[in-house]
Protein backbone atom coordinates (compact mmCIF):
# COMPACT_ATOMS: atom_id res chain seq x y z
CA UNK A 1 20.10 9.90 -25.83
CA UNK A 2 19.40 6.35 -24.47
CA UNK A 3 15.50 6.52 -25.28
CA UNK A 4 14.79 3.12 -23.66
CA UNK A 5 15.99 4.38 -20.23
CA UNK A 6 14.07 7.57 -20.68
CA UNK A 7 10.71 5.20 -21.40
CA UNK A 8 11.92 2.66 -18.19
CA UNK A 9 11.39 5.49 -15.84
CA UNK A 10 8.40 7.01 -17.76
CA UNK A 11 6.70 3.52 -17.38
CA UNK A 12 7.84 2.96 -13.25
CA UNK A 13 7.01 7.17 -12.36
CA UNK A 14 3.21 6.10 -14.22
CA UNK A 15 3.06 3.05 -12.61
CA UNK A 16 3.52 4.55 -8.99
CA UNK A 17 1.23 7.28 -10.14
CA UNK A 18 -1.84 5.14 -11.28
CA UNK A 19 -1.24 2.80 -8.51
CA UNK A 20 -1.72 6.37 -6.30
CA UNK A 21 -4.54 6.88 -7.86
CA UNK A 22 -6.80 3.29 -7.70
CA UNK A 23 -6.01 3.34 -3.50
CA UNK A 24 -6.75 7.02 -3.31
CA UNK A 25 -10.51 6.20 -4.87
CA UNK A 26 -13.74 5.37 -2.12
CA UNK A 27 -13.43 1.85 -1.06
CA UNK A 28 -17.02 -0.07 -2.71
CA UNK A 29 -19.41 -2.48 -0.96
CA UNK A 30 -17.01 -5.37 -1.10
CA UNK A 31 -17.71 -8.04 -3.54
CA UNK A 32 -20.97 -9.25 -1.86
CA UNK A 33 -22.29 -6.07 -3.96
CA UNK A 34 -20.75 -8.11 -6.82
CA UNK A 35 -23.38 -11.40 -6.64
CA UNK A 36 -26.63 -9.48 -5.94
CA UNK A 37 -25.77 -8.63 -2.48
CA UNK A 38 -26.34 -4.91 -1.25
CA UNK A 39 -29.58 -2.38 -2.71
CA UNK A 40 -27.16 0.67 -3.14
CA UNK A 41 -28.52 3.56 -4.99
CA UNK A 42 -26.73 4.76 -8.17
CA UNK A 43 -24.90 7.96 -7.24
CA UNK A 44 -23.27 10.02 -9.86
CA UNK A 45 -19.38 11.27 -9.06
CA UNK A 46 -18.95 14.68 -8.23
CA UNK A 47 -15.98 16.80 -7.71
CA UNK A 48 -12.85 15.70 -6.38
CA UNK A 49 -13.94 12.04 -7.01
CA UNK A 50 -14.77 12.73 -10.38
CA UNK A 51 -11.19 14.45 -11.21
CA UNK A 52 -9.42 10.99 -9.52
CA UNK A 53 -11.34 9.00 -11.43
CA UNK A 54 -11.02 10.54 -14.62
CA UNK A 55 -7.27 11.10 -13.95
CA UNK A 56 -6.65 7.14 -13.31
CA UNK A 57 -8.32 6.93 -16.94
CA UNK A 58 -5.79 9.48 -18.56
CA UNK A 59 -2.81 7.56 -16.12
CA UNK A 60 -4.02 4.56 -17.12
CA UNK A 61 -3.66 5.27 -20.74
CA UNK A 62 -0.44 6.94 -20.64
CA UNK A 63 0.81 3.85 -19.03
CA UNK A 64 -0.46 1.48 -21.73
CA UNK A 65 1.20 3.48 -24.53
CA UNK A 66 4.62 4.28 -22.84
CA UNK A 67 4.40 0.68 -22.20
CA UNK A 68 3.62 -0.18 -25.77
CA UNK A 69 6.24 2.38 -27.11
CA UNK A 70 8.86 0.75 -24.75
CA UNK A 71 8.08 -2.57 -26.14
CA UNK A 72 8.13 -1.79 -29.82
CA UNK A 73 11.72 0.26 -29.47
């Protein structure tokens, strides 16, 4: 079996998927927010925001070791 085809479109289905994920999240302040701008109020994530979030971590680290394995073979 041709294992570096089989981590190609691992690595390109992940990418799509993680890139899903970041422009599915709630847009921020902008980056005025960024250089003191803005007096938001921390707000904890709750619910489906907080499953997104924690799936672009998991996506996002699947990614970086298919992407390491595909490297390294």
């Amino acid at each position: 079996m041709n294992y570096q085809l089989i981590l190609n479109i691992a690595q390109i289905v992940l990418a799509v998927l993680l890139i899903a994920a970041i422009m599915l999240q709630a847009r921020g302040t902008g980056l005025g927010a960024a250089f003191g701008g803005g007096g938001n109020v921390f707000r904890t994530k709750r619910g489906a925001e907080k499953k997104l979030h924690q799936m672009t971590i998991v996506l996002a680290i699947l990614f970086f070791g298919v992407a390491l394995a595909n490297a390294l073979v």
